[in-house]
N, C-alpha and C. Protein backbone atom coordinates (compact mmCIF):
# COMPACT_ATOMS: atom_id res chain seq x y z
N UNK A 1 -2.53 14.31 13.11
CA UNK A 1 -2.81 13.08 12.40
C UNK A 1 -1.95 11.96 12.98
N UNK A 2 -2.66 10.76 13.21
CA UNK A 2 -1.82 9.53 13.95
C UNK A 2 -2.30 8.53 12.52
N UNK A 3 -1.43 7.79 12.03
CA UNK A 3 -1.72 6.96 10.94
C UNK A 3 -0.33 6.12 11.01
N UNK A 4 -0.86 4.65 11.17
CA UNK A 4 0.21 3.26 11.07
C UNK A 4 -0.49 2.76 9.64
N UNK A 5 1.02 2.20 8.61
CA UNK A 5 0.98 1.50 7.43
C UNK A 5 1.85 0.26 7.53
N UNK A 6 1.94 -1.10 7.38
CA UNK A 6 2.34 -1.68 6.86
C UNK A 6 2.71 -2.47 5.35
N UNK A 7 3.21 -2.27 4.70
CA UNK A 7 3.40 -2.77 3.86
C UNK A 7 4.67 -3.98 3.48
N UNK A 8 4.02 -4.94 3.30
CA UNK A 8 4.38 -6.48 3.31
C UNK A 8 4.83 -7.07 1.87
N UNK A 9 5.68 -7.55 1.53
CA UNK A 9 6.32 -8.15 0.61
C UNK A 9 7.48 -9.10 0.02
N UNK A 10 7.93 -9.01 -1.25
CA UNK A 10 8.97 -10.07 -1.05
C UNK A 10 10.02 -9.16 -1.52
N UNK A 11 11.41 -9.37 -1.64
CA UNK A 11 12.41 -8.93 -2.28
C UNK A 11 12.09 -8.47 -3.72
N UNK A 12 12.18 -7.82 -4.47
CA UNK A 12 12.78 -7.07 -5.43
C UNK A 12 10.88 -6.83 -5.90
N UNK A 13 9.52 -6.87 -5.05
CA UNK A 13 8.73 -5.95 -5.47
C UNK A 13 8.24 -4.31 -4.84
N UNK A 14 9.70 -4.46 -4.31
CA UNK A 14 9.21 -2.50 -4.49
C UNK A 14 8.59 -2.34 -3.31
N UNK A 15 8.62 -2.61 -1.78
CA UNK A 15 8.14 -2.10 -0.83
C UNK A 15 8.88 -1.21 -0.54
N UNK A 16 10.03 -1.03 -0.63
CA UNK A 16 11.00 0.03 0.38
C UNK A 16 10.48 1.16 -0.91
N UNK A 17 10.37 1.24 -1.95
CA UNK A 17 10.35 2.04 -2.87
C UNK A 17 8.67 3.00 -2.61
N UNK A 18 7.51 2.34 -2.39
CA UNK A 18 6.10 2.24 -1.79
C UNK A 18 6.43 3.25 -0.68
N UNK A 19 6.92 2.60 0.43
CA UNK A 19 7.37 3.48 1.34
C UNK A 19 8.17 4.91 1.72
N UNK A 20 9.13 4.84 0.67
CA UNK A 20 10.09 5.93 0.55
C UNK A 20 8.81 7.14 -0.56
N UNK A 21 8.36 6.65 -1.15
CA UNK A 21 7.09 7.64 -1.47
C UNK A 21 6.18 8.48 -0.62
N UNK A 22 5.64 7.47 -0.02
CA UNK A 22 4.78 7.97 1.60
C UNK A 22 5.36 8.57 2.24
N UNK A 23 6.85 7.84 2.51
CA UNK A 23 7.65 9.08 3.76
C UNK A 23 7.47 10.66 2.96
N UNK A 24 8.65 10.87 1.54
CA UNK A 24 8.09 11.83 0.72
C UNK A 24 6.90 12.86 1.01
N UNK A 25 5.72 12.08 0.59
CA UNK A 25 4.62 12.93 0.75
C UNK A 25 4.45 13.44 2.43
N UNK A 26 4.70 12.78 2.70
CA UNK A 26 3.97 12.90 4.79
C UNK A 26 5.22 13.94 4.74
N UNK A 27 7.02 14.23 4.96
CA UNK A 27 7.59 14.69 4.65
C UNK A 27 7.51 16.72 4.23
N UNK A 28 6.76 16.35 2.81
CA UNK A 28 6.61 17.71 2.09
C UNK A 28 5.21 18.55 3.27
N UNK A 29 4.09 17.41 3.94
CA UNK A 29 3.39 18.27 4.51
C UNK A 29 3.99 18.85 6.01
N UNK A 30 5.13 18.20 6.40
CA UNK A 30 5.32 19.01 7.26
C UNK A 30 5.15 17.97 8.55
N UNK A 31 5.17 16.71 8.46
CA UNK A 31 4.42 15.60 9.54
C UNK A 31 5.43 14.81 9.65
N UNK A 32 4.92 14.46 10.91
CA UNK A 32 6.88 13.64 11.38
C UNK A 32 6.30 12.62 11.45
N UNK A 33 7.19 11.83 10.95
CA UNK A 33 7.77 10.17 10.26
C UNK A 33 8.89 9.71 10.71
N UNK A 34 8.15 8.29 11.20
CA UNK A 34 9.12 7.35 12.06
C UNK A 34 8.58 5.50 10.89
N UNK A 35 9.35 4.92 10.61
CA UNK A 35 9.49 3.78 9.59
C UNK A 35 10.56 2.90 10.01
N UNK A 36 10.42 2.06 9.84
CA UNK A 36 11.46 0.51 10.37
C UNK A 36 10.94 -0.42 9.48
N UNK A 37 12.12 -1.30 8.93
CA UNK A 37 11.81 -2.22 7.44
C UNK A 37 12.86 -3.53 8.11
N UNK A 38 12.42 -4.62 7.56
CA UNK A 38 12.75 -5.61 8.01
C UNK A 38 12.69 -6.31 6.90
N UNK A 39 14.10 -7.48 6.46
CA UNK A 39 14.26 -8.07 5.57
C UNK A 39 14.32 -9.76 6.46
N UNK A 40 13.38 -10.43 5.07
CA UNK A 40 14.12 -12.09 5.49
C UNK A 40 15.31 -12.31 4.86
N UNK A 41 15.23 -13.01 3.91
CA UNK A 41 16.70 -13.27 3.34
C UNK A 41 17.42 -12.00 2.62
N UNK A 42 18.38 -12.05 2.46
CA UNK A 42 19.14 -10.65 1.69
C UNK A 42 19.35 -11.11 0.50
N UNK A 43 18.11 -11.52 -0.39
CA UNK A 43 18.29 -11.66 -1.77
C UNK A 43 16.41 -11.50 -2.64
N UNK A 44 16.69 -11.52 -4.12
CA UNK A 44 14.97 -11.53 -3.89
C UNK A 44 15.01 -12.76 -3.58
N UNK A 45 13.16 -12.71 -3.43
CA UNK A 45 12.83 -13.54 -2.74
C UNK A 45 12.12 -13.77 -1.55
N UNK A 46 13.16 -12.50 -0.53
CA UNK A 46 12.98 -13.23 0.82
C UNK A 46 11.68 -12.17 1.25
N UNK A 47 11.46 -12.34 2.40
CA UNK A 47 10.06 -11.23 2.89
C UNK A 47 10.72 -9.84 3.38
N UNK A 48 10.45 -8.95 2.75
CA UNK A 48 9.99 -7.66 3.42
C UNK A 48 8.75 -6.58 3.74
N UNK A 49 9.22 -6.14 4.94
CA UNK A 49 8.15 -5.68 5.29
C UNK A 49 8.59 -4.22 6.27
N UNK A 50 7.83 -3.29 5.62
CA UNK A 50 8.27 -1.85 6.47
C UNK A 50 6.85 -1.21 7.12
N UNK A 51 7.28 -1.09 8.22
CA UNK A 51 6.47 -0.20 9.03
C UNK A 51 6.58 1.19 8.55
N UNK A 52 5.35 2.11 8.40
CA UNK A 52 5.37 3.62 8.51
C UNK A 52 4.49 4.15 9.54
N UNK A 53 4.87 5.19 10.04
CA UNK A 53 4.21 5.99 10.99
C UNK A 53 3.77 6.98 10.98
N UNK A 54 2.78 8.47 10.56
CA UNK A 54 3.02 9.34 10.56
C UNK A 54 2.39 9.80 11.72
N UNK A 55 2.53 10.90 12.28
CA UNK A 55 2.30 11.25 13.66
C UNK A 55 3.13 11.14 14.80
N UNK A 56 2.31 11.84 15.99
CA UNK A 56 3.25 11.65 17.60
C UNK A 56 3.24 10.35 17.84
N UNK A 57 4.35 9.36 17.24
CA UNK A 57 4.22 8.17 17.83
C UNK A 57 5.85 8.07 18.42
N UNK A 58 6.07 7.21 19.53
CA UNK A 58 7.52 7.05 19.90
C UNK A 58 8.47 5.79 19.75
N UNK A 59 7.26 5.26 19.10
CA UNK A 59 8.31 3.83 18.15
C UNK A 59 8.07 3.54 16.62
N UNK A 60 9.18 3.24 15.79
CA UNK A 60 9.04 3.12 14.40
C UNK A 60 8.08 1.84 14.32
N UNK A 61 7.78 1.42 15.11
CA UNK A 61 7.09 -0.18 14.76
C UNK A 61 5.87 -0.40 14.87
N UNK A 62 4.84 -0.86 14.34
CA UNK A 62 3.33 -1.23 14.27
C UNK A 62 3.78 -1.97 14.97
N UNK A 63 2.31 -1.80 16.18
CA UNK A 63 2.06 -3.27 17.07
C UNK A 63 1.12 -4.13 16.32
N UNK A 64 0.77 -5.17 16.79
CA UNK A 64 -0.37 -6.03 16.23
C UNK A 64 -1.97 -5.23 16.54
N UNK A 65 -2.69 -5.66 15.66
CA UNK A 65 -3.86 -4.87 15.84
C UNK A 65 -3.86 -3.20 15.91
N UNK A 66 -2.99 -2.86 15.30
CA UNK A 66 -2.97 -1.39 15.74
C UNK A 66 -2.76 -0.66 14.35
N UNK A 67 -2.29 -1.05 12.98
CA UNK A 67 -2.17 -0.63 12.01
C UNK A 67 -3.51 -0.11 10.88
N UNK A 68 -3.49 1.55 10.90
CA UNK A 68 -4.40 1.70 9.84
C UNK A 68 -4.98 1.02 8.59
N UNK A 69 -3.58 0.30 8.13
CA UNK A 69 -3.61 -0.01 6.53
C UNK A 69 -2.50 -1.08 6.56
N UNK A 70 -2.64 -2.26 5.42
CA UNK A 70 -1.76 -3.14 5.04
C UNK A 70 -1.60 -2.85 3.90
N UNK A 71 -0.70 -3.04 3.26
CA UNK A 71 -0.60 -2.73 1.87
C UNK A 71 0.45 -4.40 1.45
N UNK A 72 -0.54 -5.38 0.68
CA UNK A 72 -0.03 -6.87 0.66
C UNK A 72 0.66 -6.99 -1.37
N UNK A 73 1.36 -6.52 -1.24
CA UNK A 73 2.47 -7.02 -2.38
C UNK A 73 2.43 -8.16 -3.12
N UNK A 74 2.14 -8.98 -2.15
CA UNK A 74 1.64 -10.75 -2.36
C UNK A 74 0.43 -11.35 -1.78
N UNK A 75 0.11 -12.00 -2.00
CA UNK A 75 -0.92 -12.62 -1.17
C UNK A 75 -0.65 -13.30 0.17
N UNK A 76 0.45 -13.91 -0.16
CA UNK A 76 1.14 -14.97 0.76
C UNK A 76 1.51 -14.04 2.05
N UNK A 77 2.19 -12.79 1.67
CA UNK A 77 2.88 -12.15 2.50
C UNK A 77 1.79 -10.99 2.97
N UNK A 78 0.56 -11.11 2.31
CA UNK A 78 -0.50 -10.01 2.96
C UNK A 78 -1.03 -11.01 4.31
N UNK A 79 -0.73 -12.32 3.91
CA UNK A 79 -1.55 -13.21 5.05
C UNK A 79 -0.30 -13.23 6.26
N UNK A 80 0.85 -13.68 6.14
CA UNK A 80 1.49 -13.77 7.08
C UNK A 80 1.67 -12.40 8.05
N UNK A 81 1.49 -10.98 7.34
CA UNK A 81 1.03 -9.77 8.06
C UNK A 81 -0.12 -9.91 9.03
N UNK A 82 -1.47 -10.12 8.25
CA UNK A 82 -2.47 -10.52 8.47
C UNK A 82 -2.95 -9.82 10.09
N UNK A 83 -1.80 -9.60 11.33
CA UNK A 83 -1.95 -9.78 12.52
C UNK A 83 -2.09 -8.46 12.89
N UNK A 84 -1.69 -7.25 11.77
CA UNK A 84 -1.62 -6.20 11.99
C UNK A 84 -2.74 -5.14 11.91
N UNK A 85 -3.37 -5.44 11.39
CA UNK A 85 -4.79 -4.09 10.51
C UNK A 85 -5.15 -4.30 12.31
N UNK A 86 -5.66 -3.25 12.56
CA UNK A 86 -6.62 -2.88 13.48
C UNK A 86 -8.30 -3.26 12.95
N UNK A 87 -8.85 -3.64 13.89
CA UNK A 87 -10.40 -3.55 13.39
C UNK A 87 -11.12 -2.02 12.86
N UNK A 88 -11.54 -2.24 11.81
CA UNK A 88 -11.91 -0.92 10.86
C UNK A 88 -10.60 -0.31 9.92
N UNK A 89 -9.85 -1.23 9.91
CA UNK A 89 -8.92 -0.71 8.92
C UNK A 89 -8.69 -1.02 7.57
N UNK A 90 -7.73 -0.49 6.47
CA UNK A 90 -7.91 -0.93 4.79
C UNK A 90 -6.85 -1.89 5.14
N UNK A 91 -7.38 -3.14 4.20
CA UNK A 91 -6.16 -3.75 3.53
C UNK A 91 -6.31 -4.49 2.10
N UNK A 92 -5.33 -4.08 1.61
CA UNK A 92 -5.21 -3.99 0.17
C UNK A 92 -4.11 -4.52 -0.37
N UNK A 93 -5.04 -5.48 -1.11
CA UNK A 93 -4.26 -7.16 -1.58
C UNK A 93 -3.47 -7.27 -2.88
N UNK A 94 -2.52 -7.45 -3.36
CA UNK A 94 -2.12 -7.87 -5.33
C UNK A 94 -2.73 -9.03 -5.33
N UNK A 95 -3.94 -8.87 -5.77
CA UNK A 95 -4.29 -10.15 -5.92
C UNK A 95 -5.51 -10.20 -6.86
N UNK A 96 -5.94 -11.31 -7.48
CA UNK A 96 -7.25 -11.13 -8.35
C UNK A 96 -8.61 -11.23 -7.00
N UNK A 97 -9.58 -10.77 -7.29
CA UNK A 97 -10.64 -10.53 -6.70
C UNK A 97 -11.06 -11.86 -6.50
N UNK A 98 -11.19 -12.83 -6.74
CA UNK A 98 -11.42 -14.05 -6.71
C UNK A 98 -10.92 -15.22 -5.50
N UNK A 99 -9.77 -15.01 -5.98
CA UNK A 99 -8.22 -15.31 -5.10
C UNK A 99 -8.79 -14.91 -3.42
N UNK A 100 -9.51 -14.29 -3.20
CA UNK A 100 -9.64 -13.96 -1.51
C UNK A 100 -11.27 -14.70 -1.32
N UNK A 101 -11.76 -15.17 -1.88
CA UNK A 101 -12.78 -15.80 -2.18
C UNK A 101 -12.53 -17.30 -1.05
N UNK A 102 -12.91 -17.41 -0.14
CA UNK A 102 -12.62 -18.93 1.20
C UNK A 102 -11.15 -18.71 1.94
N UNK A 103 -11.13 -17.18 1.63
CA UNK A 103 -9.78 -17.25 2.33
C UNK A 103 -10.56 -16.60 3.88
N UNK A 104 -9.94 -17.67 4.98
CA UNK A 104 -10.26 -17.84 6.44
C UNK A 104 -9.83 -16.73 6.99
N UNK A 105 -8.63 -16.49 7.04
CA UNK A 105 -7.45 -15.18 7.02
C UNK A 105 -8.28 -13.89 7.41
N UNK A 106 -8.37 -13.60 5.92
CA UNK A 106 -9.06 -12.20 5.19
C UNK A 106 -10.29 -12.07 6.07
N UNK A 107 -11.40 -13.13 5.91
CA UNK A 107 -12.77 -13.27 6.21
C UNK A 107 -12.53 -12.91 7.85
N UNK A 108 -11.32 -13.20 8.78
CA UNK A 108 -11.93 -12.81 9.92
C UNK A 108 -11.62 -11.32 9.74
N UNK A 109 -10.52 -10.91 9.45
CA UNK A 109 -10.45 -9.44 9.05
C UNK A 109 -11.66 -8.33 8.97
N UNK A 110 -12.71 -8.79 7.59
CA UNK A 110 -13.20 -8.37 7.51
C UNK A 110 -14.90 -8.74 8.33
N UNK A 111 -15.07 -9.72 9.11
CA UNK A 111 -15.85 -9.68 10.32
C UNK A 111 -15.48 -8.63 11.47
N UNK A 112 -14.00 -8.15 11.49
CA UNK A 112 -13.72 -6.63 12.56
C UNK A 112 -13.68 -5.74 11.63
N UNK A 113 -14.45 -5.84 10.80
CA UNK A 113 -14.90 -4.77 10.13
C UNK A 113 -14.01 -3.90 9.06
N UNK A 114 -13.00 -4.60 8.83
CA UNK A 114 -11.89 -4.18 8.29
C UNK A 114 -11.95 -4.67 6.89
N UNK A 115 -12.13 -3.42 6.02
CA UNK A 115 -12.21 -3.40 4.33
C UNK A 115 -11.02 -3.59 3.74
N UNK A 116 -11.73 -4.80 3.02
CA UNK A 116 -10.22 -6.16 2.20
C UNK A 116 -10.33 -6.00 0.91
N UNK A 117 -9.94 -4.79 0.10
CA UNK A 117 -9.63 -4.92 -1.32
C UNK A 117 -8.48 -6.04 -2.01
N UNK A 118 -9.08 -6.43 -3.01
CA UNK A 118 -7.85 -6.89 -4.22
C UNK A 118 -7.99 -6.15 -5.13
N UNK A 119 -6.38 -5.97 -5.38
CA UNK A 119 -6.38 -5.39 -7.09
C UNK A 119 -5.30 -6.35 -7.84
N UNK A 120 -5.74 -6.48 -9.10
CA UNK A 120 -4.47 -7.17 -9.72
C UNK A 120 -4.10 -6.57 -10.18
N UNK A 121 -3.06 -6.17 -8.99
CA UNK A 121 -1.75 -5.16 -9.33
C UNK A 121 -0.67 -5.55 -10.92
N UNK A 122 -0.46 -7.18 -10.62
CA UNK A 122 0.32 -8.09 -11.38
C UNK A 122 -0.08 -7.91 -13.17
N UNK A 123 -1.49 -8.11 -12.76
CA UNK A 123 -1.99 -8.26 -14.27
C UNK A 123 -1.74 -6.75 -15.04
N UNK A 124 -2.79 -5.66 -14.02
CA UNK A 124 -2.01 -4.56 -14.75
C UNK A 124 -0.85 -4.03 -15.08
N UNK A 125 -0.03 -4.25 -14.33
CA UNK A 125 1.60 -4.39 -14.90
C UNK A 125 1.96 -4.86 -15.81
N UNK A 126 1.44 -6.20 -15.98
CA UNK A 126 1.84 -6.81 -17.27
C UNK A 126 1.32 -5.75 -17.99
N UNK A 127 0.04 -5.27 -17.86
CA UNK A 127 -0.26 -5.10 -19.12
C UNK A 127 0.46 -3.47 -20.23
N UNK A 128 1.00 -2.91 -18.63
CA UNK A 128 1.71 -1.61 -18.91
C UNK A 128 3.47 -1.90 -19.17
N UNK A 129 3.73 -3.50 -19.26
CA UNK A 129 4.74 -4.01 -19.88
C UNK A 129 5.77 -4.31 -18.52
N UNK A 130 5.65 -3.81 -17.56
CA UNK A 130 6.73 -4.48 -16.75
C UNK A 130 6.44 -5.08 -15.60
N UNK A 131 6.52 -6.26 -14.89
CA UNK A 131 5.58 -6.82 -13.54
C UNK A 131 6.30 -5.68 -12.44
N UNK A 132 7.38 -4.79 -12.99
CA UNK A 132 7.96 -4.30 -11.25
C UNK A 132 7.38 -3.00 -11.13
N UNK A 133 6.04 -2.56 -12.48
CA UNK A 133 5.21 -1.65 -11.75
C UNK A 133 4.28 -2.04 -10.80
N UNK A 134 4.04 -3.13 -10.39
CA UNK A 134 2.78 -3.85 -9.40
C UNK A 134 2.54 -2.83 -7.87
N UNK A 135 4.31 -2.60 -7.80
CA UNK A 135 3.49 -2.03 -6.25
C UNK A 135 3.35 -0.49 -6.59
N UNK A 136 3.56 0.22 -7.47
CA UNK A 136 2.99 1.37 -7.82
C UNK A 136 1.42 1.72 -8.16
N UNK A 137 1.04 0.44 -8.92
CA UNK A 137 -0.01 -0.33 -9.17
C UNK A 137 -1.10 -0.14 -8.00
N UNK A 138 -0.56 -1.24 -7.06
CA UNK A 138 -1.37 -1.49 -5.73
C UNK A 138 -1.26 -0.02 -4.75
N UNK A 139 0.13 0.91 -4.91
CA UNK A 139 -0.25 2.03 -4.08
C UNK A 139 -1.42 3.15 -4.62
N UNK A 140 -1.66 2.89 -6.05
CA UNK A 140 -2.47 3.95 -6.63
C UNK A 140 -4.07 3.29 -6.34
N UNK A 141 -4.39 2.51 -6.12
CA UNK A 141 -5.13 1.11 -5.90
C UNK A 141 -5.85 1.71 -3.96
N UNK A 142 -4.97 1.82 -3.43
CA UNK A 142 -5.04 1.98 -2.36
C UNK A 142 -5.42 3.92 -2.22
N UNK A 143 -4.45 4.51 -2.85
CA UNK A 143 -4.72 5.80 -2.82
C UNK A 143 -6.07 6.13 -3.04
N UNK A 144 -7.25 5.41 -3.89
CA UNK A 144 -8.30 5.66 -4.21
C UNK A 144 -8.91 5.54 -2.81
N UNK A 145 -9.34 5.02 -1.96
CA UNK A 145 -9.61 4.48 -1.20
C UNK A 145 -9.55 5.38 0.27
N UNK A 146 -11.08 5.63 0.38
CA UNK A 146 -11.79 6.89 1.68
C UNK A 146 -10.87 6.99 2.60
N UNK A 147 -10.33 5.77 3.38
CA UNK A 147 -9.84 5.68 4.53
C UNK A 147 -8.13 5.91 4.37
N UNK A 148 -7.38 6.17 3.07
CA UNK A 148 -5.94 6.50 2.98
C UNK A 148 -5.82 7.84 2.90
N UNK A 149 -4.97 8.35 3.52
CA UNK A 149 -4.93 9.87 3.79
C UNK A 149 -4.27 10.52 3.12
N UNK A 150 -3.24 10.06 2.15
CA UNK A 150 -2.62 11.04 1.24
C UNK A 150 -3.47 11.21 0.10
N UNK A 151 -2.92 12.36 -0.74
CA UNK A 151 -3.82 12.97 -2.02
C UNK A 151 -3.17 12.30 -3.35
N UNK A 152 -3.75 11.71 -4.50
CA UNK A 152 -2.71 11.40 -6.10
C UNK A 152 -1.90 12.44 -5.98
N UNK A 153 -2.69 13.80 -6.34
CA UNK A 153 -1.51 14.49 -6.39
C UNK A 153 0.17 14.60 -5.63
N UNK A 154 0.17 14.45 -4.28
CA UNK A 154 1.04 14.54 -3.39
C UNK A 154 1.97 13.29 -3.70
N UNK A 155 1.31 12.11 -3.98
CA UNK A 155 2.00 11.13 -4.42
C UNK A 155 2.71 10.92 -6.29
N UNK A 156 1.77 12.04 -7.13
CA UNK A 156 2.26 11.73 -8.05
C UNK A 156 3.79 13.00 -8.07
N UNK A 157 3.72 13.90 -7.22
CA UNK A 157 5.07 14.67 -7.21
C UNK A 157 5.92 13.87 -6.45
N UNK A 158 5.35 13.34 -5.36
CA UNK A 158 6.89 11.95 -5.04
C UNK A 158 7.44 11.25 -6.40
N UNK A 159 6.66 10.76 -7.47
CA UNK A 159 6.77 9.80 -8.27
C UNK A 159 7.94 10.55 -8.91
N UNK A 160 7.61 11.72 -9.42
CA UNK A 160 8.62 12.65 -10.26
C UNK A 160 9.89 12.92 -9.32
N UNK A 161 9.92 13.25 -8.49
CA UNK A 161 11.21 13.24 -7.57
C UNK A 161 11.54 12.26 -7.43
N UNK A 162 11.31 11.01 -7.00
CA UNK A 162 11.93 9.88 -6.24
C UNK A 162 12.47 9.15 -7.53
N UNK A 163 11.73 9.09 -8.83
CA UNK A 163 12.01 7.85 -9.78
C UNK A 163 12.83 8.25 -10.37
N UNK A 164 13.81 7.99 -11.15
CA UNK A 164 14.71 7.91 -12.29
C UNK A 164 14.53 8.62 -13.76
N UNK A 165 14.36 9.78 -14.15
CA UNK A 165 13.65 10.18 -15.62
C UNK A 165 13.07 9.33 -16.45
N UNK A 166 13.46 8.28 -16.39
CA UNK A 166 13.37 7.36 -17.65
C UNK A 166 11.88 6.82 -16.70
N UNK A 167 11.86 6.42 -15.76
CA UNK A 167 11.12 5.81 -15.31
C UNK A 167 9.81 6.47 -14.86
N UNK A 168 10.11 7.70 -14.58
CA UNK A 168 9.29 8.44 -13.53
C UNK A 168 7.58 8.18 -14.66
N UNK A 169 7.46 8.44 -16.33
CA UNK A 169 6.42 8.21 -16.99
C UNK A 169 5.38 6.96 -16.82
N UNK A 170 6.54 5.83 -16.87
CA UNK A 170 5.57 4.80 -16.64
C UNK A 170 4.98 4.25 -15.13
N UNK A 171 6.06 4.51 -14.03
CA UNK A 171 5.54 4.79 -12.83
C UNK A 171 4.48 6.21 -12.23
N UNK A 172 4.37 6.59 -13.17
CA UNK A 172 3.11 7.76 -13.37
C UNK A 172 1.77 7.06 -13.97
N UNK A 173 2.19 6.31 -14.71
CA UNK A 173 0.70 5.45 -15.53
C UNK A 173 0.45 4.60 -14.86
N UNK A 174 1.52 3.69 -14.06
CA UNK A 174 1.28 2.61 -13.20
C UNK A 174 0.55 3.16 -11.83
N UNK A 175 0.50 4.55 -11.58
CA UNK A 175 -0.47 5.19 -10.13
C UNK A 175 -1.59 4.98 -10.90
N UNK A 176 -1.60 6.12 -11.94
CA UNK A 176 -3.49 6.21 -12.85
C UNK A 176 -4.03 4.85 -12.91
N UNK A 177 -3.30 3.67 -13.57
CA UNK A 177 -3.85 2.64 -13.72
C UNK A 177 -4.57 1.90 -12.42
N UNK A 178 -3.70 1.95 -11.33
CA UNK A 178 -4.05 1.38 -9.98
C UNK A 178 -5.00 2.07 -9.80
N UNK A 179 -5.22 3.84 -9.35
CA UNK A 179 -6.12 4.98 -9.17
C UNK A 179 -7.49 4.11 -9.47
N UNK A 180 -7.40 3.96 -11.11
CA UNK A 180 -8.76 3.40 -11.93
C UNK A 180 -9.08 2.32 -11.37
N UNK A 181 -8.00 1.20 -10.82
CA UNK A 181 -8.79 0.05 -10.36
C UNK A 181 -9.52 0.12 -9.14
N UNK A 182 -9.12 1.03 -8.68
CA UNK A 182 -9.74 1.23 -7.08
C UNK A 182 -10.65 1.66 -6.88
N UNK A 183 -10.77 2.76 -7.70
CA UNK A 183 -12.31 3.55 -8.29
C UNK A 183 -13.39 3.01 -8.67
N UNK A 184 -13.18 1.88 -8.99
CA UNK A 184 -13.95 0.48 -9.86
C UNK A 184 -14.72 -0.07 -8.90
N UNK A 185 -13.94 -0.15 -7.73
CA UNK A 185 -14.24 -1.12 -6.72
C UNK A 185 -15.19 -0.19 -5.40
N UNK A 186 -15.21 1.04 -5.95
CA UNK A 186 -15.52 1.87 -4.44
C UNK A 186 -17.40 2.01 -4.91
N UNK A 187 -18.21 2.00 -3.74
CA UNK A 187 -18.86 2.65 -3.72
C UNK A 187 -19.37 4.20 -3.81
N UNK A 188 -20.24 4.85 -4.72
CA UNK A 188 -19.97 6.30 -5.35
C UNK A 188 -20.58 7.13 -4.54
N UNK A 189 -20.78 6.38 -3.12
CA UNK A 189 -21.28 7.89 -1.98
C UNK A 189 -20.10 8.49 -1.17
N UNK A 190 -19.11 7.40 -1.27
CA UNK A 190 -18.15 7.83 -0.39
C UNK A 190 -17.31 9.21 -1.04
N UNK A 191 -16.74 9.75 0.48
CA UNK A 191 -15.99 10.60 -0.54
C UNK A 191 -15.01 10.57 0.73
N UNK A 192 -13.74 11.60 0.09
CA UNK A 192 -12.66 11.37 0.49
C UNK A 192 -12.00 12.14 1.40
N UNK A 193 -11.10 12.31 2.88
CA UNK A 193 -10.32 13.48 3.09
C UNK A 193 -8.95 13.04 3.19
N UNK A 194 -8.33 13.85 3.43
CA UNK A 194 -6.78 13.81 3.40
C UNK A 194 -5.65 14.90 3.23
N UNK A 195 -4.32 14.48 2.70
CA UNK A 195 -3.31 15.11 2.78
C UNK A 195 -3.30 15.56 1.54
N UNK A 196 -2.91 17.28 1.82
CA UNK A 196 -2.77 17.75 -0.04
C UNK A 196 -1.77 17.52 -0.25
């Protein structure tokens, strides 16, 4: 398996956390993982953004055009990525469905054929009471989705290991909830393969 992820964001929504999940799962199957994360400012706020790798690759870093999947935290910061998805690849927005509606960006994206989900990661958070489930949100969001290679399951035993007791419940509802939004959005012929 050769698979590049980016995932793009700002300070204090949870990319390194997104990531340290994925490593996790890729990890437990036995698949070597190479990742490099890059901060703007060292406070929230600023942009981060981590590369993942799984497979024979010999640099931690997505080139341009070469990344399976984006995974956009923000909108702002899914666009300034923007350079990365390969043609035919997922990228998957926090954003309302609407919101990508005349966006120039996205639209050439998805002219190389590259499938541009939104989920409002944000809103469902609110609605499960805290905005800093969003990128748990958007990874369960994405997990639904033909072309991502890990399994819920595999990711919901990261959730229980990686999170905090207290936390690990509602970052368990915040996958299902995302799961459901993604499901919403898929067409019902597709079906799925991947990592158990």
């Amino acid at each position: 398996m050769r698979w590049s992820l980016v995932v793009a964001g700002i300070g204090g929504q949870g990319v390194l956390f997104v990531t340290r999940l994925l490593e996790r799962v890729a990890l437990a199957s036995n698949l070597p993982v190479l990742g490099a994360e890059t901060h703007g400012m060292s406070q929230r706020g600023g942009s981060v953004t981590t590369h993942f790798r799984v497979g024979p690759f010999a640099s931690p870093l997505v080139r341009a055009g070469t990344a399976d999947c984006l995974l956009g935290l923000s909108l702002q910061e899914a666009l300034r990525n923007a350079a990365f998805p390969r043609a035919g690849s997922l990228v998957v927005v926090n954003a309302r469905p609407d919101a990508l509606a005349g966006c120039p960006v996205l639209g050439r994206l998805v002219l190389l054929g590259t499938d541009v989900r939104a989920t409002d990661a944000d809103g469902i958070a609110m609605d499960l009471g805290s905005p800093r489930l969003a990128n748990v949100v958007l990874l369960g969001s994405a997990l639904s989705h033909p072309r991502f290679p890990f399994r819920p399951d595999s990711v919901r035993a990261a959730i229980l290991s990686a999170s905090p007791p207290r936390f690990a419940p509602a970052n368990r509802e915040a996958l299902e909830r995302g799961l459901a939004a993604g499901l919403a959005c898929q067409e019902p012929e597709r079906t799925r393969t991947g990592i158990e």
